[in-house]
Protein backbone atom coordinates (compact mmCIF):
# COMPACT_ATOMS: atom_id res chain seq x y z
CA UNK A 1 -10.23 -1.02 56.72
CA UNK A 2 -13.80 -1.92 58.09
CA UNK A 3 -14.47 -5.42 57.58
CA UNK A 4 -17.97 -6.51 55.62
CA UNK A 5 -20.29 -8.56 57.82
CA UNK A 6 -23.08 -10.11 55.86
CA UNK A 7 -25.46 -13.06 56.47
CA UNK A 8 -27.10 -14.60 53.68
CA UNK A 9 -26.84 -12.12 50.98
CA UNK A 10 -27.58 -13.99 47.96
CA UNK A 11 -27.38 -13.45 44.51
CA UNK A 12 -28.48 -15.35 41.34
CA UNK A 13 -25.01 -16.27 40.44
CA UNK A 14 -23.16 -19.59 40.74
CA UNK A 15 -20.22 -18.62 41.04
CA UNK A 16 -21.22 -16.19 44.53
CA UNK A 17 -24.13 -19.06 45.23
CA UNK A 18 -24.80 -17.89 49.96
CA UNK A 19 -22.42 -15.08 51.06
CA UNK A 20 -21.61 -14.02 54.48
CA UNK A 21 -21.51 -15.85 57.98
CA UNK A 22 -22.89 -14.57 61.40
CA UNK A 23 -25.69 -13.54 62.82
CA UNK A 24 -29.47 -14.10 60.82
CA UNK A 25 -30.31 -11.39 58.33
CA UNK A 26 -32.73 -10.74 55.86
CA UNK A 27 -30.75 -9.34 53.55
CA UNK A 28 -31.06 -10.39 49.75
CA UNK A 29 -28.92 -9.41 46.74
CA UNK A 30 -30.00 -9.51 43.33
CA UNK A 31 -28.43 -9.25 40.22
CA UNK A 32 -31.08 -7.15 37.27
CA UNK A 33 -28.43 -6.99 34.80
CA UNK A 34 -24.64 -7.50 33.91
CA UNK A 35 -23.05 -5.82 31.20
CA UNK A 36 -20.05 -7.49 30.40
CA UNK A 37 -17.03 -4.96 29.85
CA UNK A 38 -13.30 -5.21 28.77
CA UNK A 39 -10.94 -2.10 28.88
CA UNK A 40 -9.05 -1.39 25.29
CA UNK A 41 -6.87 2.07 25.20
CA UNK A 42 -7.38 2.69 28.85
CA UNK A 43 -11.19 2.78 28.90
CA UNK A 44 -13.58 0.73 29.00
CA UNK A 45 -15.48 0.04 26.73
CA UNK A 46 -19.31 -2.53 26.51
CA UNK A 47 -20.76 -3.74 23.62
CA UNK A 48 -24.91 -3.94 23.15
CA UNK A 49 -27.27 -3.43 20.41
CA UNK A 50 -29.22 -0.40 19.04
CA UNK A 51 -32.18 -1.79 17.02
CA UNK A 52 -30.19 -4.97 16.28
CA UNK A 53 -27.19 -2.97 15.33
CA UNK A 54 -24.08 -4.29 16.68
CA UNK A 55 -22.74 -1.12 18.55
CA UNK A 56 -19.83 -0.74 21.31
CA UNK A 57 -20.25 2.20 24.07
CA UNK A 58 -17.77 4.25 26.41
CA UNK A 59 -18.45 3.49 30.06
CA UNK A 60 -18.29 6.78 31.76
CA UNK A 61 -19.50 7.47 34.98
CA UNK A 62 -18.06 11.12 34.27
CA UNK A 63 -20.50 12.00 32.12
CA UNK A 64 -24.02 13.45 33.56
CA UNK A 65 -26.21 11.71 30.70
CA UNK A 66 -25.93 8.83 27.97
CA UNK A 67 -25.11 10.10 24.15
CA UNK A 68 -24.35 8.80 21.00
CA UNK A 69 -21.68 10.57 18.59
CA UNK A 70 -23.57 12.20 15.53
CA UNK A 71 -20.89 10.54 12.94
CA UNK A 72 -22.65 7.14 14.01
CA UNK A 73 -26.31 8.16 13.98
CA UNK A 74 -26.71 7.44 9.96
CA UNK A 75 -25.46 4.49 9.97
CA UNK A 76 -28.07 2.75 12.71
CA UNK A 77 -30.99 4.38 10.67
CA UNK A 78 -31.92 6.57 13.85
CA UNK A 79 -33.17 10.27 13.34
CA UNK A 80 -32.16 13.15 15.25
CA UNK A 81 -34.85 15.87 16.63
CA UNK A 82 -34.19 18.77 18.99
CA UNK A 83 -35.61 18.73 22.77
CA UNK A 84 -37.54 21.18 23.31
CA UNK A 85 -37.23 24.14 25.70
CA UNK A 86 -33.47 23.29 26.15
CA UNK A 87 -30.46 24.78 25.08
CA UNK A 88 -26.77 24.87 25.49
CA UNK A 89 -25.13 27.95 25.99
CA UNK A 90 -21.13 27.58 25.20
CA UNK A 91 -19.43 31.08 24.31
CA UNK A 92 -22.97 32.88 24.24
CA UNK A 93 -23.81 30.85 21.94
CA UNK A 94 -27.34 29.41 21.84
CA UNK A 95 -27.31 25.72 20.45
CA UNK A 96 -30.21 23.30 20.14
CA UNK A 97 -29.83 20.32 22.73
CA UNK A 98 -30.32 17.22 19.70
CA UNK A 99 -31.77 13.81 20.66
CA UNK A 100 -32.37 10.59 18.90
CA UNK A 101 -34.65 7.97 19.84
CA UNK A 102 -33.75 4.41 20.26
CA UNK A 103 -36.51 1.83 20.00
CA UNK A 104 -34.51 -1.16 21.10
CA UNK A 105 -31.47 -0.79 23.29
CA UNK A 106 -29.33 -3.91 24.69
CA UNK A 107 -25.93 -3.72 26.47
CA UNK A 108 -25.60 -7.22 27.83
CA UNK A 109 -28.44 -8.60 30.03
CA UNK A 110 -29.88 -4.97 30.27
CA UNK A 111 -32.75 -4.25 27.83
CA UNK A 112 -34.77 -1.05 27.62
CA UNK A 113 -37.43 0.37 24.83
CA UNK A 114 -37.45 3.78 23.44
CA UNK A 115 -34.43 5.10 25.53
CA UNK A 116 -33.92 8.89 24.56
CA UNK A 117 -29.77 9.61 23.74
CA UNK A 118 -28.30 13.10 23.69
CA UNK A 119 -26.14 13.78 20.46
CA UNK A 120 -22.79 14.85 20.60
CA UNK A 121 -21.70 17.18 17.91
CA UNK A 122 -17.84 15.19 17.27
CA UNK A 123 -16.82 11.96 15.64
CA UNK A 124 -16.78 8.63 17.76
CA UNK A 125 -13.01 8.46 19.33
CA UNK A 126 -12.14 5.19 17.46
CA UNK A 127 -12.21 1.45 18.62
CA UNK A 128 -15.85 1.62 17.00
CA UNK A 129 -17.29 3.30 19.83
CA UNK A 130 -20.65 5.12 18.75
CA UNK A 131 -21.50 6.93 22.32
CA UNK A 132 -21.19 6.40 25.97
CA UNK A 133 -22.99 4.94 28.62
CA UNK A 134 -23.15 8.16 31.17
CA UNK A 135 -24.32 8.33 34.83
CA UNK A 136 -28.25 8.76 34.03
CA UNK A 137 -27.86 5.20 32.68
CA UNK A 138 -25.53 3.69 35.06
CA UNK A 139 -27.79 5.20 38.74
CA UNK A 140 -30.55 3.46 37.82
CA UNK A 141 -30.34 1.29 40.17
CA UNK A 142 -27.68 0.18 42.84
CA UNK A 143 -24.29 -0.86 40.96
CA UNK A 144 -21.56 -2.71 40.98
CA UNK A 145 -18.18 -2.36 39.46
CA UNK A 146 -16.14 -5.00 39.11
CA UNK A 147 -13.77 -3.83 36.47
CA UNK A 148 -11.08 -6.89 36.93
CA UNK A 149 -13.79 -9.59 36.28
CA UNK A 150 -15.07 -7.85 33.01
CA UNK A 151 -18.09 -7.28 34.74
CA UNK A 152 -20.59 -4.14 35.66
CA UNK A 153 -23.77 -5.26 37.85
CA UNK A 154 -26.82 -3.44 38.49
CA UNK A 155 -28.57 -4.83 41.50
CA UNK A 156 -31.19 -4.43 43.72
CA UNK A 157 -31.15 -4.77 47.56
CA UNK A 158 -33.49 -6.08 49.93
CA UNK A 159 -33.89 -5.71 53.63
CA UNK A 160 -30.46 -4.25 53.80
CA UNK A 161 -29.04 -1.90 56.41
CA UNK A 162 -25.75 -0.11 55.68
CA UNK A 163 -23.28 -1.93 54.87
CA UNK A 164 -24.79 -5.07 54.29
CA UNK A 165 -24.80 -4.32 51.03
CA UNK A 166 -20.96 -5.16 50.56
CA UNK A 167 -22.20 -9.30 49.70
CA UNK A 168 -18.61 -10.25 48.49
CA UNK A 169 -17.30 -9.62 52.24
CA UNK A 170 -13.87 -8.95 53.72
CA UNK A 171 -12.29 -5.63 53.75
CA UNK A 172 -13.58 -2.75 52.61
CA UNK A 173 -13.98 1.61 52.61
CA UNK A 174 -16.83 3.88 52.52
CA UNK A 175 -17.17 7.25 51.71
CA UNK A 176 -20.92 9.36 51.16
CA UNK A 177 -21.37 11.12 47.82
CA UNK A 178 -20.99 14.46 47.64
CA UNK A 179 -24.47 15.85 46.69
CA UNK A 180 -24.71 18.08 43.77
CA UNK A 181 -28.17 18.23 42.42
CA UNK A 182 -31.52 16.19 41.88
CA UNK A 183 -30.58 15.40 38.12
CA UNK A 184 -26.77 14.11 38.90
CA UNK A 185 -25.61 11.44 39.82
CA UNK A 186 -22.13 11.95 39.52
CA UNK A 187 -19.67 10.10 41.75
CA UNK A 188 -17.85 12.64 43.90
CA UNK A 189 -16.64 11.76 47.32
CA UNK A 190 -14.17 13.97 49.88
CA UNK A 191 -10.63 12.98 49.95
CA UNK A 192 -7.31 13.88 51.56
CA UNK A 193 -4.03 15.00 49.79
CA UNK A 194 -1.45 15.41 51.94
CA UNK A 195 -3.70 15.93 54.76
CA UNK A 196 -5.58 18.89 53.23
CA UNK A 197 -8.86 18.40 52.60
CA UNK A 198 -9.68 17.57 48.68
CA UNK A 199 -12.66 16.62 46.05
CA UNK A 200 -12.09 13.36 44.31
CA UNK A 201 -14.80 12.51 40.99
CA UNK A 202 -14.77 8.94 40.10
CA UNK A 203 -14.81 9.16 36.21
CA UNK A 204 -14.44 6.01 34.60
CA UNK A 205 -14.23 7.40 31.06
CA UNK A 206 -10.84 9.26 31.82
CA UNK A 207 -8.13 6.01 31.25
CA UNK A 208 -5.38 7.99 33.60
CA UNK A 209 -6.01 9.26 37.54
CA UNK A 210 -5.36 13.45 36.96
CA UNK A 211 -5.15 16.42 39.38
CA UNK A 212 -6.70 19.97 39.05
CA UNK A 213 -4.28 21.82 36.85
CA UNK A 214 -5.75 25.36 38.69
CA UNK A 215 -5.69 23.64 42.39
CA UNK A 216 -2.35 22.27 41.99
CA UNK A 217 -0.08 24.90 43.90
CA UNK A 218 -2.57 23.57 46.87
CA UNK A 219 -0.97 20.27 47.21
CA UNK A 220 2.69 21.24 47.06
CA UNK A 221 2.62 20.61 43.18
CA UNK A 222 4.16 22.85 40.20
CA UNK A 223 2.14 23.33 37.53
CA UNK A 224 4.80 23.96 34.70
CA UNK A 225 5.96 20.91 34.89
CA UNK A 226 2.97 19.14 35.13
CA UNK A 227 2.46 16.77 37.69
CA UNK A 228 1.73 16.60 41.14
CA UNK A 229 3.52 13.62 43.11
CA UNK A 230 1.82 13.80 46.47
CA UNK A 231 2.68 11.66 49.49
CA UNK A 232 -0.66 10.34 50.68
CA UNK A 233 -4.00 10.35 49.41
CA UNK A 234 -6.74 9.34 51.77
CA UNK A 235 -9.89 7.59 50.68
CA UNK A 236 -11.62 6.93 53.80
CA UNK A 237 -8.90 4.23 55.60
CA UNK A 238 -7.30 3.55 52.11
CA UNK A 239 -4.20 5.53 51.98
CA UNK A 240 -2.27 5.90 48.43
CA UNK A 241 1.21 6.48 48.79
CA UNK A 242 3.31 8.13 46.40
CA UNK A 243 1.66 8.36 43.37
CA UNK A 244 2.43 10.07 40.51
CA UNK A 245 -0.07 11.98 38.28
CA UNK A 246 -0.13 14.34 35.26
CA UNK A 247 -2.42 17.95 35.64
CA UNK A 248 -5.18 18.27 33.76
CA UNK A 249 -7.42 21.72 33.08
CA UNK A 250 -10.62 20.06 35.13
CA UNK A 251 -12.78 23.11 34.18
CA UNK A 252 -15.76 22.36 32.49
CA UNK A 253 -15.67 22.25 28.69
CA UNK A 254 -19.76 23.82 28.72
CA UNK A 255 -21.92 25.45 30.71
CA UNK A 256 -25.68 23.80 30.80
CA UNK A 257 -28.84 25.78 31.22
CA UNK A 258 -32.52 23.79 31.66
CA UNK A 259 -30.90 20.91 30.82
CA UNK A 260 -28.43 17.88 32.46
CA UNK A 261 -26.74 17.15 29.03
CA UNK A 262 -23.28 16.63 28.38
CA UNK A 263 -20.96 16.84 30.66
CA UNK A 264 -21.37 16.62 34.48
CA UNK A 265 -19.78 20.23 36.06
CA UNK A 266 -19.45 18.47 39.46
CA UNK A 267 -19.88 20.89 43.37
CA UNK A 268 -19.25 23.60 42.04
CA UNK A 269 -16.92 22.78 39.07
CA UNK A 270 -14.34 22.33 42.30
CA UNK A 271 -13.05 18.70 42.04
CA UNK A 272 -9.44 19.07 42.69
CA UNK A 273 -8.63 15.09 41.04
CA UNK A 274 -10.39 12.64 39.20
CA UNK A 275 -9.85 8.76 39.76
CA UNK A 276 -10.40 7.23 36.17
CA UNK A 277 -9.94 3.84 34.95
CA UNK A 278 -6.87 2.92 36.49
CA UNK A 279 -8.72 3.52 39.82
CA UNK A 280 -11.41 1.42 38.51
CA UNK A 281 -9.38 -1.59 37.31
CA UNK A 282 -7.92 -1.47 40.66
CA UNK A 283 -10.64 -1.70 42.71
CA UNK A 284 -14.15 -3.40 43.31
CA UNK A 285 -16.84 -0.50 43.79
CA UNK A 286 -20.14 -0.44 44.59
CA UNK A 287 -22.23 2.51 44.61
CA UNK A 288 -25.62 2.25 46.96
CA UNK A 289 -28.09 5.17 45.35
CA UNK A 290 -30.32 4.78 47.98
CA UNK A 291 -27.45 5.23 50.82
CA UNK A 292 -26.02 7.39 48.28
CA UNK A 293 -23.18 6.06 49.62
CA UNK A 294 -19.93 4.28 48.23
CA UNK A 295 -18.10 1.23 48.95
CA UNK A 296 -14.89 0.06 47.64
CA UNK A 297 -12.67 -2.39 48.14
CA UNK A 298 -8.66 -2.46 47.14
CA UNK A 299 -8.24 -5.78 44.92
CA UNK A 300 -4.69 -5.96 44.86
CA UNK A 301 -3.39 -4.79 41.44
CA UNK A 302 -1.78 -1.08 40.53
CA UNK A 303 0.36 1.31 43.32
CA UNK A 304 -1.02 2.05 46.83
């Protein structure tokens, strides 16, 4: 593991107060915003405010854009209108791409006016979630996830080179992101299974880690009986051992046309695993947008 050498990269927090030791840098972390999170049914979840209305979102850095579930929109007095010169094509079917303005919008110390949601056409999955908080929210800036202190961060970084970003120090990996367009920011990295080479999305609204049902075969797995146990997989100089996951069918649910709504369709709609929650709640992560790199650093809980 590379080790995190930082000289006084501060943040407005007391509890961080001057990180780092060495040599003089300029370096300066600040926190814009924390949104305070907890994880209930494997997920987790934030609570905030739509025009005053107490509301709880999905966290999911999965999903290419920020929605709210239609079966909600009534009941926060919002209105829904279609966005023009956009449509969703699902089975050749044409369908209007449905939006809702929100005039105030608070999910802990964040705060925004007139943020534009997509609709989703289904009912809110339970625990009073109305809609998610998808990757067009969350790469707004630099951010942190720090999933076993309740906490997600967006920061901003000054005078930093490489990986003098990583302010909490000690041990750490780093992978690039995979680009995949201008319009998203989806979190894929490259990976190793068994030594083969493999594409890993980090999708925080999927509670359970999950391989490629159609890939499977690749990394010595059977599909009909529906999990893959392989012996390594290689994040950078993390190594998993062992590990035990159910197949999923990864393809994507719809197909998007002059629009990123919905559902990000990762490289190619070639991601061979995803890393959800558990992966989360097991490490600290930090994505740099403007390295469009990652960092990520093992804290200790879950298999390895």
């Amino acid at each position: 593991m590379k080790s995190a050498l930082i000289a006084a990269a501060v943040l407005p927090m007391a509890i961080l107060g001057l990180l780092g030791a060495g040599p003089a840098s300029a370096c300066r972390i600040r926190v814009v915003a924390e949104i305070p999170v907890h994880i209930e049914g494997g997920r987790p979840l934030a609570d905030g405010r739509i025009n005053g209305h107490l509301v709880r979102f999905l966290v999911d850095t999965g999903a290419s854009t920020s929605a709210l579930y239609s079966a909600a929109v009534p009941s926060l007095g919002l209105t829904a209108y279609e966005q023009e010169s956009s449509r969703l094509y699902e089975v050749k079917r044409a369908q209007p791409i449905m939006m809702s303005l929100v005039e105030s919008l608070r999910v802990g110390s964040f705060t925004a006016r007139d943020f534009r949601f997509h609709l989703l056409e289904s009912d809110a999955p339970g625990q009073g979630v109305v809609g998610r908080l998808g990757s067009d929210f969350l790469s707004r800036s630099d951010v942190e996830f720090d999933l076993a202190h309740g906490a997600i961060r967006f920061l901003a970084a000054e005078d930093c080179l490489g990986e003098e970003v990583m302010y909490w120090g000690g041990a750490f990996s780093t992978l690039p992101l995979i680009a995949t367009n201008p319009d998203d920011h989806g979190l894929f990295v490259d990976a190793k299974v068994n030594g083969a080479l493999a594409i890993a999305e980090l999708a925080s609204g999927v509670s359970r880690s999950v391989f490629s049902t159609s890939t499977a075969r690749t990394f010595g797995a059977d599909p009909d009986r529906g999990r893959v146990r392989p012996k390594t997989i290689a994040l950078d100089q993390e190594t998993i051992h062992n590990g035990d996951y159910p197949l999923a069918d990864l393809s994507p649910r719809l197909r998007e046309y002059n629009t990123t709504a919905y559902y990000s369709n990762g490289p190619l709609s070639q991601e061979n695993l995803v890393l959800g929650t558990d992966f989360f709640a097991s490490h600290r992560v930090l994505v740099s947008q403007g390295q469009r790199r990652l960092y990520f650093t093992y804290n200790g809980s879950g298999s390895r």
